[in-house]
Protein backbone atom coordinates (compact mmCIF):
# COMPACT_ATOMS: atom_id res chain seq x y z
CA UNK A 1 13.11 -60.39 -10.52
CA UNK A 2 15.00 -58.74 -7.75
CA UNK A 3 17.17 -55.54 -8.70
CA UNK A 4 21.01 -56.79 -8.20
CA UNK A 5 22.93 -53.95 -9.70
CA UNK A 6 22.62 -50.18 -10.52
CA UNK A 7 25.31 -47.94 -11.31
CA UNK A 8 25.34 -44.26 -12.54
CA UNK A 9 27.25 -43.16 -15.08
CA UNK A 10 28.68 -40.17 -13.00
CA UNK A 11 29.83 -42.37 -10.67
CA UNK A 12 31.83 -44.91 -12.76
CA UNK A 13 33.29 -42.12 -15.45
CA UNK A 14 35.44 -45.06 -17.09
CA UNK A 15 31.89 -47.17 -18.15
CA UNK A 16 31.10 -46.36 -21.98
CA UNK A 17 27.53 -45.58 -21.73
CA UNK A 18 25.12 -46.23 -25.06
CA UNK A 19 23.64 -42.78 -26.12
CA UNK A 20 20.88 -41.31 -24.21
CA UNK A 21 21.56 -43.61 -21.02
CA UNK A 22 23.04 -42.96 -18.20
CA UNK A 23 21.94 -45.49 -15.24
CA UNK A 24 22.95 -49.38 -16.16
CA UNK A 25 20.91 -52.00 -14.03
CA UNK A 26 20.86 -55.93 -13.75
CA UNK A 27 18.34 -57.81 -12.05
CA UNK A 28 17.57 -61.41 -11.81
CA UNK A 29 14.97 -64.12 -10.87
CA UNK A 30 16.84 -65.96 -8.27
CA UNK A 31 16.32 -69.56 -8.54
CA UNK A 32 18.50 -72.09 -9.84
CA UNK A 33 17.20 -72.38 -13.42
CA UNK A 34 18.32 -75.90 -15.13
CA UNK A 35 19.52 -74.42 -18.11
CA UNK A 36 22.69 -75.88 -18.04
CA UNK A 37 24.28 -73.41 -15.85
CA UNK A 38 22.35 -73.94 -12.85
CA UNK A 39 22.01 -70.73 -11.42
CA UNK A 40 20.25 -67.26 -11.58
CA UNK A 41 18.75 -65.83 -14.61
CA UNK A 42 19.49 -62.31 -15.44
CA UNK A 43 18.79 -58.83 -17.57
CA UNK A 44 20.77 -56.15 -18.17
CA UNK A 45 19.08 -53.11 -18.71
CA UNK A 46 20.84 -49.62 -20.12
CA UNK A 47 18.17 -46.92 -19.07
CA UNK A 48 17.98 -42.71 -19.02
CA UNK A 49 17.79 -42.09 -15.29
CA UNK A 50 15.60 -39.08 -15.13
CA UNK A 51 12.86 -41.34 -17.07
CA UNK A 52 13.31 -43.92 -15.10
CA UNK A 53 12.89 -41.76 -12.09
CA UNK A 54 9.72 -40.02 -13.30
CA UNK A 55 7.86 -43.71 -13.65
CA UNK A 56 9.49 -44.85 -10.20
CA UNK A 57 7.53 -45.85 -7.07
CA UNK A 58 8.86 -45.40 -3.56
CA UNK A 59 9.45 -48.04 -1.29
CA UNK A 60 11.19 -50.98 -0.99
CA UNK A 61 11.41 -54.10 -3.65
CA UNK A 62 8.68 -56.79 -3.22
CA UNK A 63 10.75 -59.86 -2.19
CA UNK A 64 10.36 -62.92 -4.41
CA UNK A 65 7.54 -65.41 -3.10
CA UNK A 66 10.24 -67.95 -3.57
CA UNK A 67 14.21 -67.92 -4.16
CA UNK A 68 17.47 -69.24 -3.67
CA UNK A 69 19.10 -67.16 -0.89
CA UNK A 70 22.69 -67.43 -2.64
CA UNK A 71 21.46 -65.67 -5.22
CA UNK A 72 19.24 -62.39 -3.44
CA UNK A 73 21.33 -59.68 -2.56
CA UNK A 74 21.24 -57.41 1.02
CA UNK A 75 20.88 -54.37 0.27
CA UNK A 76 24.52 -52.38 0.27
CA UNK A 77 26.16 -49.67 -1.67
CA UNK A 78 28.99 -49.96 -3.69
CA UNK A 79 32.47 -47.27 -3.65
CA UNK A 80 34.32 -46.95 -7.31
CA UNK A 81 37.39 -47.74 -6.89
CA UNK A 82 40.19 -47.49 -9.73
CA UNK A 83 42.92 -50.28 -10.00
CA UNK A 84 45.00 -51.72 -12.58
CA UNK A 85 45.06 -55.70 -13.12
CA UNK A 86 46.90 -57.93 -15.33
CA UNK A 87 46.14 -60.84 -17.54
CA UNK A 88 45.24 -64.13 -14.46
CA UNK A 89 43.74 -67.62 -16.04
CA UNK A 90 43.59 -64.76 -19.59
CA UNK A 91 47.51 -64.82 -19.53
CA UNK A 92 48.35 -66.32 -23.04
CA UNK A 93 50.14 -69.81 -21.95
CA UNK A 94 53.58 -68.86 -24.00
CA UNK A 95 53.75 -65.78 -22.41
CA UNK A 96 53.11 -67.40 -19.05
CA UNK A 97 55.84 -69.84 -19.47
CA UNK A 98 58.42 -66.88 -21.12
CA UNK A 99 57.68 -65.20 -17.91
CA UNK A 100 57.93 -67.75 -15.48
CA UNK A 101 61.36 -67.27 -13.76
CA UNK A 102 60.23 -63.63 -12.81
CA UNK A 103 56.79 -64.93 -11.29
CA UNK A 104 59.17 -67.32 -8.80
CA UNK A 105 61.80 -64.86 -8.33
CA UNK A 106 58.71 -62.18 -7.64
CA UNK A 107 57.08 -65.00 -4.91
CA UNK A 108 60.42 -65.25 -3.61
CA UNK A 109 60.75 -61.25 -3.08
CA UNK A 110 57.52 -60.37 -2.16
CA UNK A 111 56.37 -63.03 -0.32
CA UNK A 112 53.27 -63.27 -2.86
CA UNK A 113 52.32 -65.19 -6.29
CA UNK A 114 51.62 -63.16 -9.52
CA UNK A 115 48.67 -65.47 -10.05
CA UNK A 116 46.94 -64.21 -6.63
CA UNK A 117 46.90 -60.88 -7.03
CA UNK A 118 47.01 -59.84 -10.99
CA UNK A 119 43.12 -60.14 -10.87
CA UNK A 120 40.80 -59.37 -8.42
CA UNK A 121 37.72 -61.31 -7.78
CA UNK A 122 35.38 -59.07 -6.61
CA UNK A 123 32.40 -57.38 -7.49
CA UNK A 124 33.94 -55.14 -10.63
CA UNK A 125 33.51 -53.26 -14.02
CA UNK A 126 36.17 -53.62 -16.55
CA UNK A 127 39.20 -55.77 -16.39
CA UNK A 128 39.66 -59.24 -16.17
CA UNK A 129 37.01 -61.68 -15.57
CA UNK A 130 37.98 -63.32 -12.23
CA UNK A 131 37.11 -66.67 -13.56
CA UNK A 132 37.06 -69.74 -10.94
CA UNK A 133 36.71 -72.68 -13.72
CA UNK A 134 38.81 -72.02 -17.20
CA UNK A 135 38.25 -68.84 -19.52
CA UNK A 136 34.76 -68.79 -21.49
CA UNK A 137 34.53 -65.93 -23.51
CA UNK A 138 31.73 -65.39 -25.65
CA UNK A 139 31.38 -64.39 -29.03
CA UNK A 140 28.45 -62.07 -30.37
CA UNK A 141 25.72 -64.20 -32.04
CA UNK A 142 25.24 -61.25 -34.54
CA UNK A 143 28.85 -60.33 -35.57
CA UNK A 144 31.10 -63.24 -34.44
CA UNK A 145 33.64 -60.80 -32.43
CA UNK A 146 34.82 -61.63 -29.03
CA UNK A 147 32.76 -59.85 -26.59
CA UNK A 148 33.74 -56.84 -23.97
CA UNK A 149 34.15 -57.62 -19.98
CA UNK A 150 31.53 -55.51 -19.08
CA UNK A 151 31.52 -56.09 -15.14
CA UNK A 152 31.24 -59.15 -12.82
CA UNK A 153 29.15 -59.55 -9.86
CA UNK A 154 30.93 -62.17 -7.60
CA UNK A 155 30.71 -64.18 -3.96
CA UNK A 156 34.01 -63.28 -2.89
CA UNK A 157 34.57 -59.81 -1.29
CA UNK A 158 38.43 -60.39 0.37
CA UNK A 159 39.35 -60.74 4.37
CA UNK A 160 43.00 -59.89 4.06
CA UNK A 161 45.20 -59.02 1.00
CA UNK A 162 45.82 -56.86 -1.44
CA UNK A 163 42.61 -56.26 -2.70
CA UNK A 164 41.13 -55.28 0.87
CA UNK A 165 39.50 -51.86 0.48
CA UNK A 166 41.97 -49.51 3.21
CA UNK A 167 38.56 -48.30 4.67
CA UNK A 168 37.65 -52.09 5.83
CA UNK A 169 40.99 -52.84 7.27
CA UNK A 170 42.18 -53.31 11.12
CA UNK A 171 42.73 -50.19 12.55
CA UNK A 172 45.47 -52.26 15.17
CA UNK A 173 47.56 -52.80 12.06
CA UNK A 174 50.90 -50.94 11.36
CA UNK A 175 50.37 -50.06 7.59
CA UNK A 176 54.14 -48.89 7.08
CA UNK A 177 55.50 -51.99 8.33
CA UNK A 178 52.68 -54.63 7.06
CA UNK A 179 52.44 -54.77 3.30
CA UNK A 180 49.62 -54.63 1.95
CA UNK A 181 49.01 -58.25 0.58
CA UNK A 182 49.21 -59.49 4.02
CA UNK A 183 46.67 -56.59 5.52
CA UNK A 184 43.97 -58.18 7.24
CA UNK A 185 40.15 -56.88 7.65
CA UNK A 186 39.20 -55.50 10.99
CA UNK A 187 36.74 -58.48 12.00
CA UNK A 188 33.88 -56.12 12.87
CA UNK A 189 33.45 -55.17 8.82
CA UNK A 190 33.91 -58.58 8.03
CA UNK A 191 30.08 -59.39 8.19
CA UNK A 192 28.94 -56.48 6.69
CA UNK A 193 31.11 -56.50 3.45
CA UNK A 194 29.23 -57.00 0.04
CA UNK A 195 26.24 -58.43 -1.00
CA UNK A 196 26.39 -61.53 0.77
CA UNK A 197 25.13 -63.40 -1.84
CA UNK A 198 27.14 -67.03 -2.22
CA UNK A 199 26.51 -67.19 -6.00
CA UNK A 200 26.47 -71.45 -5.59
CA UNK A 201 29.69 -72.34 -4.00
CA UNK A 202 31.42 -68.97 -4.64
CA UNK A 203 30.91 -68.36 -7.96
CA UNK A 204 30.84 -65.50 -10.30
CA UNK A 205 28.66 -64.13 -12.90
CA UNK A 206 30.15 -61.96 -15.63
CA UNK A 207 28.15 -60.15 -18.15
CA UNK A 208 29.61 -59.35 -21.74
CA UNK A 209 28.60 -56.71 -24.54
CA UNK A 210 29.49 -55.92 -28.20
CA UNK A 211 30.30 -52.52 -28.66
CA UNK A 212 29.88 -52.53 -32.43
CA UNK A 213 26.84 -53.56 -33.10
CA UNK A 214 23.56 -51.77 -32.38
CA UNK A 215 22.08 -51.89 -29.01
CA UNK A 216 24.63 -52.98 -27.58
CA UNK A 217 23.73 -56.98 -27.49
CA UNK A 218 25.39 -58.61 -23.85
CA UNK A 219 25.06 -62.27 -22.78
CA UNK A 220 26.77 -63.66 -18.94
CA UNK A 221 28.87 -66.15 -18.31
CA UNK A 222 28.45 -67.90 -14.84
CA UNK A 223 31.01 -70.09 -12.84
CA UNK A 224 31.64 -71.85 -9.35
């Protein structure tokens, strides 16, 4: 198993933490298990960081003896960042279609399509799932309830856009006069963005959880 995620719950004060935990952390063995999703096999783990700490060892991870590099992460840190998104493939169908003449005349205004930039597609907790194939939520196997979007850890980490972090982009750039979905990344953070995994051919895997029933039961989703 190599250690993929591991956020704090100081540092992400919108995640709903089960009691006594504080530290959530995914790790998976990463090979391409034939399971009928054809791709890594994770855990998610909720654990009480100051235990955890106290049975830690130092030093790095052992790398796997064997793996599929799409799927084993470089090491990197991650920066909370709070945004808002909207409804993308999740957008009822009716409601899409009621709303249509706003999305062109919005495209024609802005220069940009509602569909682009409602969701993003990155490496996230909360929201929308930034799903590449069609929606498929899970229910929970105990209570039948649609699950919670829990967070997503995904290939695609953006070059130019709106979702580009302002830290990563071109410093040459005139941010009054460009807007921001057509920012660009300065080309020297461009290889170091992310986790540079390619999750199979850009693909995302999104883990779910049911709040209401006890310990918090989560299954993943995975598409490319």
């Amino acid at each position: 198993m190599v250690p993929v995620v591991q956020l704090y719950a100081r540092d992400v004060p919108g995640l709903v933490f089960p009691d006594d935990t504080d530290l959530l952390q995914i790790l998976w063995c990463p090979l391409v298990h034939e399971d009928g999703r054809y791709a890594a096999n994770p855990r998610l783990r909720w654990r009480n960081a100051a235990l955890t700490a106290a049975g830690a060892t130092a030093g790095e991870p052992p790398r796997p003896h064997t793996a599929d590099e799409d799927f084993v992460p470089r090491p990197c840190t991650v920066s909370p960042t709070p945004a808002v998104e909207y409804p993308n493939w999740d957008l009822p169908e009716a409601l899409g279609e009621l709303l249509d003449r706003k999305f062109e005349a919005l495209k024609e205004e802005m220069g940009y399509d509602y569909f682009d930039v409602a969701t993003t597609r990155q490496s996230k907790v909360g929201g929308y799932p930034g799903w590449t194939q069609p929606p498929d939520w899970p229910d929970c196997a105990g209570c039948g309830t649609r699950m919670e979007h829990l967070l997503s850890v995904t290939a695609t980490e953006p070059g130019m856009g709106r979702w580009l972090p302002l830290d990563d982009r071109a410093s040459d750039q005139d941010e009054t006069a460009t807007p921001c979905w057509m920012a660009e990344a300065d080309p020297a953070a461009l290889d170091a963005f992310g986790h540079d995994m390619a999750l199979g051919d850009l693909g995302g895997m999104y883990f779910f959880v049911c709040r209401g029933c006890p310990e918090t039961p989560y299954t993943h989703r995975y598409d490319c």
